[in-house]
Protein backbone atom coordinates (compact mmCIF):
# COMPACT_ATOMS: atom_id res chain seq x y z
CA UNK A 1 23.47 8.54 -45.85
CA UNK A 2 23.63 7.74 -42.09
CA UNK A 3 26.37 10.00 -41.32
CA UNK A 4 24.90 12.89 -43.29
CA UNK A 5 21.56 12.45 -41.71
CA UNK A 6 23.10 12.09 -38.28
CA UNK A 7 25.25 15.49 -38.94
CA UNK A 8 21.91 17.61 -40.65
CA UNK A 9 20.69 16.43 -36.55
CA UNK A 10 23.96 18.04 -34.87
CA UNK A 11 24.46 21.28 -37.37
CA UNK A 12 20.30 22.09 -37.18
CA UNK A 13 17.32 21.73 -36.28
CA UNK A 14 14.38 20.14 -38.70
CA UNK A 15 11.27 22.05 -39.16
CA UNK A 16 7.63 20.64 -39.91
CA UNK A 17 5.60 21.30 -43.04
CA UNK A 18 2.37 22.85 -42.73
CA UNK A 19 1.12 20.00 -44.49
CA UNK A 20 2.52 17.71 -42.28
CA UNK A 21 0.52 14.74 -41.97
CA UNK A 22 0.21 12.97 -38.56
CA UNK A 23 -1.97 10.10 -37.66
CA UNK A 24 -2.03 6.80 -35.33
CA UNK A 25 -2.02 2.98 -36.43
CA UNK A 26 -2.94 0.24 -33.96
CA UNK A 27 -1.53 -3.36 -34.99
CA UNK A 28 -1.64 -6.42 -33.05
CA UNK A 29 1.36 -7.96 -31.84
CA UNK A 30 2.84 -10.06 -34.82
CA UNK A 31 0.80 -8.25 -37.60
CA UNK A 32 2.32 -6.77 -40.74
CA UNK A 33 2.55 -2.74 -41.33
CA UNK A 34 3.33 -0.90 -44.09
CA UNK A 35 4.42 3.25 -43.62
CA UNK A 36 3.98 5.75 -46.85
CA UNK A 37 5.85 8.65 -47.42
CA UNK A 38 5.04 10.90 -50.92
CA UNK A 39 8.45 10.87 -52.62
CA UNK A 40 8.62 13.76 -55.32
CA UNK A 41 10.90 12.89 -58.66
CA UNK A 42 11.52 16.19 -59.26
CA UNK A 43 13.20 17.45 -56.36
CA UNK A 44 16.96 17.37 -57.20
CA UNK A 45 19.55 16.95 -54.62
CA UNK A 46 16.79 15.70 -52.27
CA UNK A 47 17.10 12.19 -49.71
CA UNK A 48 14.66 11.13 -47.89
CA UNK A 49 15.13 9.31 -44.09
CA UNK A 50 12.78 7.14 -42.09
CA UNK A 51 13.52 7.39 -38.46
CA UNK A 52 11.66 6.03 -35.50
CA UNK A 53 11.33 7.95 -31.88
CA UNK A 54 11.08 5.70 -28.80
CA UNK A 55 10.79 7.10 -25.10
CA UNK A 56 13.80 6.63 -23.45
CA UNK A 57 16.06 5.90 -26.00
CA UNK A 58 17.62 7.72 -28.85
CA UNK A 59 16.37 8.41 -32.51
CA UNK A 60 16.77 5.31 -34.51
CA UNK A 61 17.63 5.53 -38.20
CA UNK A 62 15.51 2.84 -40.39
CA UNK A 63 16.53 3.70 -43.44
CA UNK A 64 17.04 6.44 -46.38
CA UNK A 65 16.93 6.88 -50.36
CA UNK A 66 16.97 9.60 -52.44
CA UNK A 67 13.96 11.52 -54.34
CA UNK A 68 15.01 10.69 -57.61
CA UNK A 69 14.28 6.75 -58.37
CA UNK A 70 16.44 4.19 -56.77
CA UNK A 71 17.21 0.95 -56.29
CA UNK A 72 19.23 0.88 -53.09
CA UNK A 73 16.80 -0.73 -49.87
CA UNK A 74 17.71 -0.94 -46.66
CA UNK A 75 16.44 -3.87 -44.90
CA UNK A 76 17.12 -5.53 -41.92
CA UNK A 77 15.10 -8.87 -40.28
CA UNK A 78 11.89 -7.18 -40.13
CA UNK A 79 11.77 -3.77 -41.37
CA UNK A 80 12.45 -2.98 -44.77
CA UNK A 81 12.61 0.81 -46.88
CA UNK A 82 12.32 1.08 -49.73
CA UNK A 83 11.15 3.27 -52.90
CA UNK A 84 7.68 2.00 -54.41
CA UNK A 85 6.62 4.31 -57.26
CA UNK A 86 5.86 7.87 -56.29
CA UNK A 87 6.43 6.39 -52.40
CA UNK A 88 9.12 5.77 -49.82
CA UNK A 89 7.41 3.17 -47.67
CA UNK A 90 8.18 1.66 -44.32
CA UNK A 91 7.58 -1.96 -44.11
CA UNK A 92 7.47 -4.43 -40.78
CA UNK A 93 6.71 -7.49 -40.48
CA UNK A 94 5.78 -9.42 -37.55
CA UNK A 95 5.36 -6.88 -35.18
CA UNK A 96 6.41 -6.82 -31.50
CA UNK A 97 5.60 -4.64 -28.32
CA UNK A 98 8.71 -2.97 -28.81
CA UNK A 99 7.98 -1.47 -31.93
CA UNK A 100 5.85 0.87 -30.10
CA UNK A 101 6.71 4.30 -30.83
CA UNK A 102 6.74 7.26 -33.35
CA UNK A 103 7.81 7.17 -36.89
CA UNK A 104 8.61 9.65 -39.03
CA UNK A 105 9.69 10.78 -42.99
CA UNK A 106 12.11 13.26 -43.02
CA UNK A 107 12.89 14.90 -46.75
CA UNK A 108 16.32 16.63 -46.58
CA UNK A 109 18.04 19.16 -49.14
CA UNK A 110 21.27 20.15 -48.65
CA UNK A 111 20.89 21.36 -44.95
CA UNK A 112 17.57 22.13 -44.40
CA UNK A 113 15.40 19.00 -43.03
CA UNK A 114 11.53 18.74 -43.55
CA UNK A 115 9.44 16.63 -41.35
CA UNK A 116 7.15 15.02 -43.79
CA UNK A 117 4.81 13.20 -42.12
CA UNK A 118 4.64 11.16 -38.67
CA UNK A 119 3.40 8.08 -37.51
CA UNK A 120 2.50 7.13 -33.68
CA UNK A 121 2.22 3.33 -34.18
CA UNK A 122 0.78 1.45 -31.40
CA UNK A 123 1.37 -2.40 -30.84
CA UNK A 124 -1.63 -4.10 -29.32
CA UNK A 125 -0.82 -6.91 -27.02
CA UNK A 126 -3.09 -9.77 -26.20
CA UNK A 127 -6.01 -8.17 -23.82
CA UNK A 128 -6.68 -10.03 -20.62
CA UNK A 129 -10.46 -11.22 -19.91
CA UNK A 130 -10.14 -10.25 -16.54
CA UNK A 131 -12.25 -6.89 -15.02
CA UNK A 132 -11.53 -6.94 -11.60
CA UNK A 133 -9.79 -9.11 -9.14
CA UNK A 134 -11.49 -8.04 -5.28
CA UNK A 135 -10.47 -9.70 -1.92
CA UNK A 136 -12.74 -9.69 0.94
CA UNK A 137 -11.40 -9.37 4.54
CA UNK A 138 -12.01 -11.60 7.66
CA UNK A 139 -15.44 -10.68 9.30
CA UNK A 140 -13.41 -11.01 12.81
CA UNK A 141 -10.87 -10.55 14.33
CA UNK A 142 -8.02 -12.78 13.93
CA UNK A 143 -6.03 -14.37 16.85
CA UNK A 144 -2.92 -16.31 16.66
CA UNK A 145 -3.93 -20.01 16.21
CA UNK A 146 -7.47 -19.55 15.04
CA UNK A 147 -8.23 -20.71 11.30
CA UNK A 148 -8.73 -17.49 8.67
CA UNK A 149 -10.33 -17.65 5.40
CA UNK A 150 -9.28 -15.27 2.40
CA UNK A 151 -11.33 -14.69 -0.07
CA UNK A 152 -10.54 -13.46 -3.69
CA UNK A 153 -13.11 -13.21 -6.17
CA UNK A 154 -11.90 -12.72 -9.99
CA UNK A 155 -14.49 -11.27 -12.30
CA UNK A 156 -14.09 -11.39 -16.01
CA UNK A 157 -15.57 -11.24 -19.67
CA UNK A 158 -14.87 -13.83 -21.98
CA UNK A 159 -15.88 -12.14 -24.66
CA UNK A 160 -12.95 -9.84 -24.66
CA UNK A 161 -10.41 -12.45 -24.10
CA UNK A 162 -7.91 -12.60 -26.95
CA UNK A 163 -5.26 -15.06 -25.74
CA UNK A 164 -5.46 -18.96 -25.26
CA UNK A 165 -5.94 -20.79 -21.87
CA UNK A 166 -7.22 -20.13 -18.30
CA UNK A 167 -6.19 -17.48 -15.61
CA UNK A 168 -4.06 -18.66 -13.14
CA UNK A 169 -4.65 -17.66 -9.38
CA UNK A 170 -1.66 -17.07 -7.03
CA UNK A 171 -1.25 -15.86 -2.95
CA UNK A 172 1.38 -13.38 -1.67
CA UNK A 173 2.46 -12.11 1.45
CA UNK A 174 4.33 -8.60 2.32
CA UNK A 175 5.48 -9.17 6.18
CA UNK A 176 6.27 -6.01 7.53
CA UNK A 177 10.19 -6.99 7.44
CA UNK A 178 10.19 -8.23 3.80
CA UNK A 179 11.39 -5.92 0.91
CA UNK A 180 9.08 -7.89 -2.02
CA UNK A 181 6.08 -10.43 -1.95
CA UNK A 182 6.81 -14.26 -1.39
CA UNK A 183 4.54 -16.77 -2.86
CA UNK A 184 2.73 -19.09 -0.57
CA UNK A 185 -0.11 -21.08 -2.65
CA UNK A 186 -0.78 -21.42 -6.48
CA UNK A 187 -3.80 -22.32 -6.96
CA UNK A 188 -4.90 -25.43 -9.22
CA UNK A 189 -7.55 -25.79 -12.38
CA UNK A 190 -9.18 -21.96 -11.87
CA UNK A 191 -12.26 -23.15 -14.03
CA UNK A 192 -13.06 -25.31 -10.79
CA UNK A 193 -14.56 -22.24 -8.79
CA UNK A 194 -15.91 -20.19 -11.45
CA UNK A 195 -20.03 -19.39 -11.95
CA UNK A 196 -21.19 -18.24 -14.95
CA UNK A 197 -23.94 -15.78 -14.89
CA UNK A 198 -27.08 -16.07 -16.17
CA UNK A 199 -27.89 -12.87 -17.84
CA UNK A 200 -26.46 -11.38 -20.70
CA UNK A 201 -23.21 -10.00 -21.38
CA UNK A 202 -22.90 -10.38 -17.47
CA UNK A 203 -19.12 -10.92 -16.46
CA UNK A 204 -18.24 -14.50 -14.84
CA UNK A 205 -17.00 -14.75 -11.48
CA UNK A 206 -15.05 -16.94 -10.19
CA UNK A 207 -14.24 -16.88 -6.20
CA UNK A 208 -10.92 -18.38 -4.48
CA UNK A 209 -10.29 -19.29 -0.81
CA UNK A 210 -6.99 -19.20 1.20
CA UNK A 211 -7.29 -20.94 4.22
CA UNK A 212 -4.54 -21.60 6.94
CA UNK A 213 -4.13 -21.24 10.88
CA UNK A 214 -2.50 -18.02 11.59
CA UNK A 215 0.71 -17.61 14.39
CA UNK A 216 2.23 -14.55 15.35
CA UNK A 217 4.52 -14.77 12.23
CA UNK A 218 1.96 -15.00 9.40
CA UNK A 219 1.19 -10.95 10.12
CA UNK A 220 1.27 -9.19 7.39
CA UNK A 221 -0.92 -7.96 3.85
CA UNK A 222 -1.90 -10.74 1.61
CA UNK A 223 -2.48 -10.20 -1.98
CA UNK A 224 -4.75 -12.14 -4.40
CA UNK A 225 -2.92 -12.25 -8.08
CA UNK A 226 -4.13 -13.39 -11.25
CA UNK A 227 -2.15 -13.85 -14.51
CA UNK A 228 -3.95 -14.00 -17.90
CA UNK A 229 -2.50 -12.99 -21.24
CA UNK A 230 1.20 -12.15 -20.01
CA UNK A 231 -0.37 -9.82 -17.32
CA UNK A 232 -0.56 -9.74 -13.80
CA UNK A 233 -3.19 -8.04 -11.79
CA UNK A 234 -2.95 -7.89 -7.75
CA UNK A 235 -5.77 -7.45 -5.64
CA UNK A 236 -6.18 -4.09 -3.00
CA UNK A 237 -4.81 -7.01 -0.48
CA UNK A 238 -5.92 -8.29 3.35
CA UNK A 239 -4.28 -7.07 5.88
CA UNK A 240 -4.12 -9.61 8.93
CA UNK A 241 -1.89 -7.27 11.14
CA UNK A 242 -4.74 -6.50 13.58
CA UNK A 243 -4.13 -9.28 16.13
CA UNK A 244 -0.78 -7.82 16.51
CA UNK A 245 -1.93 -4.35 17.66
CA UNK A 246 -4.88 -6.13 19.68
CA UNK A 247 -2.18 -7.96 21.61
CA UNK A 248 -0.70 -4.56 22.39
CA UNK A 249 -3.66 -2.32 23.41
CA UNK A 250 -4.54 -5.74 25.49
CA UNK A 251 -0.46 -5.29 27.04
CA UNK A 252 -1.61 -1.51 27.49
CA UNK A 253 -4.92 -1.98 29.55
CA UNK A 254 -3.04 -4.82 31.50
CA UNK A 255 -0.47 -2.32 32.73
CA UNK A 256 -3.06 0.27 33.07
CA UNK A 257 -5.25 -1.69 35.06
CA UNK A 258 -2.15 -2.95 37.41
CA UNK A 259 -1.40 0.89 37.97
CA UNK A 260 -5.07 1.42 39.14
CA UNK A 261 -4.97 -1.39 41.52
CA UNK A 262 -2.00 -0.36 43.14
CA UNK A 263 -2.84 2.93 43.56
CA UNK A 264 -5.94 2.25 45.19
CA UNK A 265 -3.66 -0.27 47.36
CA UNK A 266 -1.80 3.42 48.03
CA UNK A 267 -4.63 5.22 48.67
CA UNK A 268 -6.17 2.32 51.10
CA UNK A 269 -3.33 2.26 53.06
CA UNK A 270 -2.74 6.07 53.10
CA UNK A 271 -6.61 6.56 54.53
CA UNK A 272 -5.65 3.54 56.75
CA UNK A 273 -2.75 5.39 58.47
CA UNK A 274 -4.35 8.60 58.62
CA UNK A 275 -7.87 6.89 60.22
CA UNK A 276 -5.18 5.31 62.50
CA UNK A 277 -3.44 8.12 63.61
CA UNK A 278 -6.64 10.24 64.08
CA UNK A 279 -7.91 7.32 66.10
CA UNK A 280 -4.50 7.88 68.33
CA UNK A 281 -4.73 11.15 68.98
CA UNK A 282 -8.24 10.63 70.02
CA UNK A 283 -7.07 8.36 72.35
CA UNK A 284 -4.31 10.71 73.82
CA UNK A 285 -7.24 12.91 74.27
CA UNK A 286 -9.33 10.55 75.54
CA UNK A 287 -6.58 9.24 78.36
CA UNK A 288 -5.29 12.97 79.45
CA UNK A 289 -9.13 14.35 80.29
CA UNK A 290 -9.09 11.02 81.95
CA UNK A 291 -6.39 11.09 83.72
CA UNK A 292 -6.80 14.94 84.72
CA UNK A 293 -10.32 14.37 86.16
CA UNK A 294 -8.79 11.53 87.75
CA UNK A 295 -6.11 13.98 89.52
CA UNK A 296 -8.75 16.32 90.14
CA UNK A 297 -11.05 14.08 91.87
CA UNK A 298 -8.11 12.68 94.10
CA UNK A 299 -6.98 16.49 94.73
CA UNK A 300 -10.97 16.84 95.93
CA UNK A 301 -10.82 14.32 98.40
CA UNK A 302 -7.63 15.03 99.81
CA UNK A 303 -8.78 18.53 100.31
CA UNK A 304 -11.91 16.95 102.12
CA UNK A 305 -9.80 14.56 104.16
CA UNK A 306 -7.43 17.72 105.35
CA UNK A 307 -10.50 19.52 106.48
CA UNK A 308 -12.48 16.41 108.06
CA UNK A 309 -8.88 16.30 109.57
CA UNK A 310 -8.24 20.13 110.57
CA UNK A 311 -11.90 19.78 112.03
CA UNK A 312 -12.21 17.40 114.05
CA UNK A 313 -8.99 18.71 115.66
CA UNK A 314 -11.15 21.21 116.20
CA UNK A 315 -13.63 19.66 118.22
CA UNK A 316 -11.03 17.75 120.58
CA UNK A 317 -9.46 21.31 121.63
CA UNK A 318 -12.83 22.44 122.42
CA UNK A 319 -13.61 19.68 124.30
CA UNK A 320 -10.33 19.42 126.27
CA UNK A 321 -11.16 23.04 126.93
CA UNK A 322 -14.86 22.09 128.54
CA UNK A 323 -12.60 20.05 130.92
């Protein structure tokens, strides 16, 4: 029956009924389901095929029998097909999360293939109680060797919880030259921190702190992770990479600030010079109308001396003329 079902799916294509019958089933993990298919007696030369569609992977063939009654069943460790009167059913037993998927009857004569009816089954794991899981940042700034304190605060509803035992809390930290999370604290008995609220149908919350002193190689996001029921959720994570780009803008104003101070050393000593050579040239100036009047003043009084001179030579002549 395999083969010829698995050739009917290489020579052509099935086609639905448009009675086809289509509906969803929700089962909890390690329940028992049962799948019906009508199974008509008097169709001759008619077989019937359960196969199941999972994403990913290829059609899986369950098991087959003909219209007419039979005694044939296929069964395997959990799932089992057989004929029940007037039925083809689908049976499994203890269900599993990979039994997720669609299943469907197909009714085959000859070479035409009927889907009958189809099946999206849905395997319900354990549900976790927890509603959020929320991590509060550092109200300052953090600088290498000061103490930080993370906070993670883990609200949940007991009332939903369908597994056994408490959450468990865990730290991780990305670094910015790390591919994956490493864990750096589990934390102990969770029930230790939790608060239950007063009012109704209000969700408990129960609030965990990280504490450590942070060096220059503790940068990086830390996450806040809780497992309950065989799930993990993360929190939206802390980053503590600040201090990091503090140290550089503090690098960059340094530098900036060393620039500005020797500049103004620059421009002091360039409005030194230029004071200093004004105050030269004044000088020069100063010194040559000095010096000229000086030359003038002595050119004066020579002039007066030659004509004191040239005069009083003068006066002798006139007197030696007298006598």
């Amino acid at each position: 029956m395999l083969i010829i079902f698995l050739l009917l799916l290489m020579l052509r294509v099935g086609r639905c009924t448009d009675s086809l019958i289509f509906e969803t089933k929700t089962v909890g993990v390690g329940d028992n389901v049962t799948l019906t298919c009508t199974r008509q007696t008097s169709e001759l030369s008619t077989s019937l095929f359960w196969i199941r569609l999972i994403s990913g992977d290829l059609p899986e063939f369950l098991g087959g029998t003909f219209s007419f009654d039979y005694d044939g069943v296929n069964k395997t460790p959990r799932i089992t097909a057989k004929q029940e009167p007037g039925t083809f059913l689908l049976h499994i037993s203890q269900t599993k999360l990979s039994d997720t998927g669609v299943y469907y009857c197909v009714k085959v004569k000859q070479l035409d293939m009927t889907f009958l009816n189809g099946t999206f089954l849905r395997i319900k794991g354990p549900e976790p109680d927890v509603t959020a899981v929320v991590q509060v940042p550092p109200s300052d700034s953090v600088r290498p060797g000061d103490p930080v304190t993370l906070q993670c605060s883990v609200l949940s509803d007991s009332e939903k919880k369908t597994c056994p035992g408490d959450h468990s809390v865990f730290w991780f930290r990305a670094g910015s030259d790390e591919s994956h999370p490493s864990l750096i604290y589990t934390h102990g008995n969770s029930g230790d921190e939790c608060e239950k609220s007063p009012e109704a149908h209000s969700p408990q919350k129960c609030v965990y702190n990280f504490s450590k002193n942070i060096s220059s190689s503790d940068a990086g996001t830390y996450y806040c992770a809780v497992a309950s029921c065989g799930e993990i959720l993360f929190g939206n994570g802390t980053n503590l990479d600040t201090e990091v780009y503090s140290q550089k803008e503090n690098t960059i104003i340094y530098l900036v600030c060393a620039a500005l101070a020797i500049s103004l050393i620059v421009i002091a000593f360039l409005v030194y010079a230029i004071v200093k050579k004004s105050c030269d040239c004044c000088n020069a100036a100063v010194t040559l109308q000095t010096n000229a009047a000086t030359a003038s003043d002595g050119q004066q009084i020579q002039q007066e001396e030659s004509w004191q001179s040239r005069q009083t030579k003068r006066n002798s002549k006139g007197r030696d003329d007298l006598h």
